[in-house]
Protein backbone atom coordinates (compact mmCIF):
# COMPACT_ATOMS: atom_id res chain seq x y z
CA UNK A 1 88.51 -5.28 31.07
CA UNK A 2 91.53 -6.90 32.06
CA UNK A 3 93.48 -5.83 29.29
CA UNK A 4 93.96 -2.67 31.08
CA UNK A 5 95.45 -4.13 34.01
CA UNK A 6 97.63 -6.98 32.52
CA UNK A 7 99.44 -4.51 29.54
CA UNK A 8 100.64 -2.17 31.84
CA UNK A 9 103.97 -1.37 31.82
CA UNK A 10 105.92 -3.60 33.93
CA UNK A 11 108.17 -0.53 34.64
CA UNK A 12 105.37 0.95 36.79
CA UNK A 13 105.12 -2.00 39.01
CA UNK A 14 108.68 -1.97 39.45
CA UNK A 15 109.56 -1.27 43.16
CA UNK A 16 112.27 1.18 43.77
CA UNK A 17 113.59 2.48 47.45
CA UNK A 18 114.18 5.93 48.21
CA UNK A 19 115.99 7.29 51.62
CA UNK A 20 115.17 10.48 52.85
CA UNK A 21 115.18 12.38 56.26
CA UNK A 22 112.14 11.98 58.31
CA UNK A 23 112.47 13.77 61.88
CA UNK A 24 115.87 14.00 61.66
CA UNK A 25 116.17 9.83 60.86
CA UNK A 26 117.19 8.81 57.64
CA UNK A 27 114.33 6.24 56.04
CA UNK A 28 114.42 4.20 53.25
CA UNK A 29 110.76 3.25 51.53
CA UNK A 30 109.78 1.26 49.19
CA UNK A 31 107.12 1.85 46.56
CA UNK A 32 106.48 0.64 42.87
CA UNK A 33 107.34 3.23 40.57
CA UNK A 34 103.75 4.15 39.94
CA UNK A 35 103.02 5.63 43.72
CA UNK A 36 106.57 7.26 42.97
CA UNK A 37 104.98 8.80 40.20
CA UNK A 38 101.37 9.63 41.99
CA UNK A 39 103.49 10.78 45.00
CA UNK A 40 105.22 13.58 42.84
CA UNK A 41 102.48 14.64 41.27
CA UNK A 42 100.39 15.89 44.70
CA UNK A 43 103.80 17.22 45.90
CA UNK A 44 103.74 19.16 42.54
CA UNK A 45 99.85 20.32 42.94
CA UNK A 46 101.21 21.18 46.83
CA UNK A 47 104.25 23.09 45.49
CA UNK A 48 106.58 20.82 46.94
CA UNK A 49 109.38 18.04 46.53
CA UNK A 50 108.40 14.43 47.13
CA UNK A 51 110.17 14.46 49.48
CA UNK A 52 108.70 17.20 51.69
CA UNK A 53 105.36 15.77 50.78
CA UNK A 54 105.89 12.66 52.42
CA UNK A 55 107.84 14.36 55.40
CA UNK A 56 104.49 16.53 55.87
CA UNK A 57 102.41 12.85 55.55
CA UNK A 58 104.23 11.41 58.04
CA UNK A 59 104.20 14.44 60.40
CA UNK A 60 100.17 14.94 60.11
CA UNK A 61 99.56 10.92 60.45
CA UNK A 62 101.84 10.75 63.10
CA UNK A 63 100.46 14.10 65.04
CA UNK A 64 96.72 12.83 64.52
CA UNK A 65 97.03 9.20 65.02
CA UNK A 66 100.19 8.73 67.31
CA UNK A 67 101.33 5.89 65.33
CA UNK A 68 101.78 4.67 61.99
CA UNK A 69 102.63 0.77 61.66
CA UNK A 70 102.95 0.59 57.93
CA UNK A 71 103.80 3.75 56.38
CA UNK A 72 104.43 2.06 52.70
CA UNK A 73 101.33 1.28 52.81
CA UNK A 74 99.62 4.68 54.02
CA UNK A 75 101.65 6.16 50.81
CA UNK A 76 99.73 3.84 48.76
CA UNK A 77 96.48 4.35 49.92
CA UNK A 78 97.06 8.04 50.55
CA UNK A 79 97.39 7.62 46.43
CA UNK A 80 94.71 6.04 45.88
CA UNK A 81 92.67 8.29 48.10
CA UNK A 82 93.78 11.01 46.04
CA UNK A 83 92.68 9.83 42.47
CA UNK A 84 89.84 8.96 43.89
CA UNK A 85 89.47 12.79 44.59
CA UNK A 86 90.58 13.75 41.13
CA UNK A 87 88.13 14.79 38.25
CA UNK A 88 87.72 11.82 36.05
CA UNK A 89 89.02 12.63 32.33
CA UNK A 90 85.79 12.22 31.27
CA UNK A 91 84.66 15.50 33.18
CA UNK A 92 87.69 17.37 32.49
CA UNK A 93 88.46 18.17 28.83
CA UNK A 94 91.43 20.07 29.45
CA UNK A 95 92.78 17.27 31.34
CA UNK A 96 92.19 14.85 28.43
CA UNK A 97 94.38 17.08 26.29
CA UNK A 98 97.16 16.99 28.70
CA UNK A 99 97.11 12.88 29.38
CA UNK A 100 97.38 12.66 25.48
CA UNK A 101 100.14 15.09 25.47
């Protein structure tokens, strides 16, 4: 079992910082390349930029909870949260023919 996890690509647990524009403040976050990479994908199902997506995260967390003290971290669980919604590729053959490209 542990093969999967250790022969990963070290490139997606790379972190990398991005700055954008939240509320009209500039923010830098930092995520490893693979929440970059989850990240892009819902803003693609959404039909919007990654950046938009996270601008819209931050708005809805912020409007429903009044605070958010680790957003980083809400990214990575909002990821997580989502491929947890996802059909498996087991129940989705179309989806298997995609992942193998």
């Amino acid at each position: 079992m542990c093969e999967l996890y250790v022969k990963a690509d070290p490139i997606l647990y790379e972190s990398r910082a991005r700055s954008l524009r939240i509320r009209g403040v500039v923010t830098t976050l930092r995520l490893e390349n693979q929440f970059w990479d989850i990240l892009r994908e819902i803003a693609e199902v959404d039909g919007m930029t990654t950046n938009q997506l996270i601008t819209k995260l931050y708005d809805e967390v912020m409007d429903y909870r009044g605070e958010v003290v680790n957003f980083a971290s809400f990214l990575r669980v909002s990821c997580t949260r989502y491929l947890s919604q996802r059909p498996s590729v087991a129940q989705s053959p179309a989806r298997l023919s995609v992942l193998r490209g």
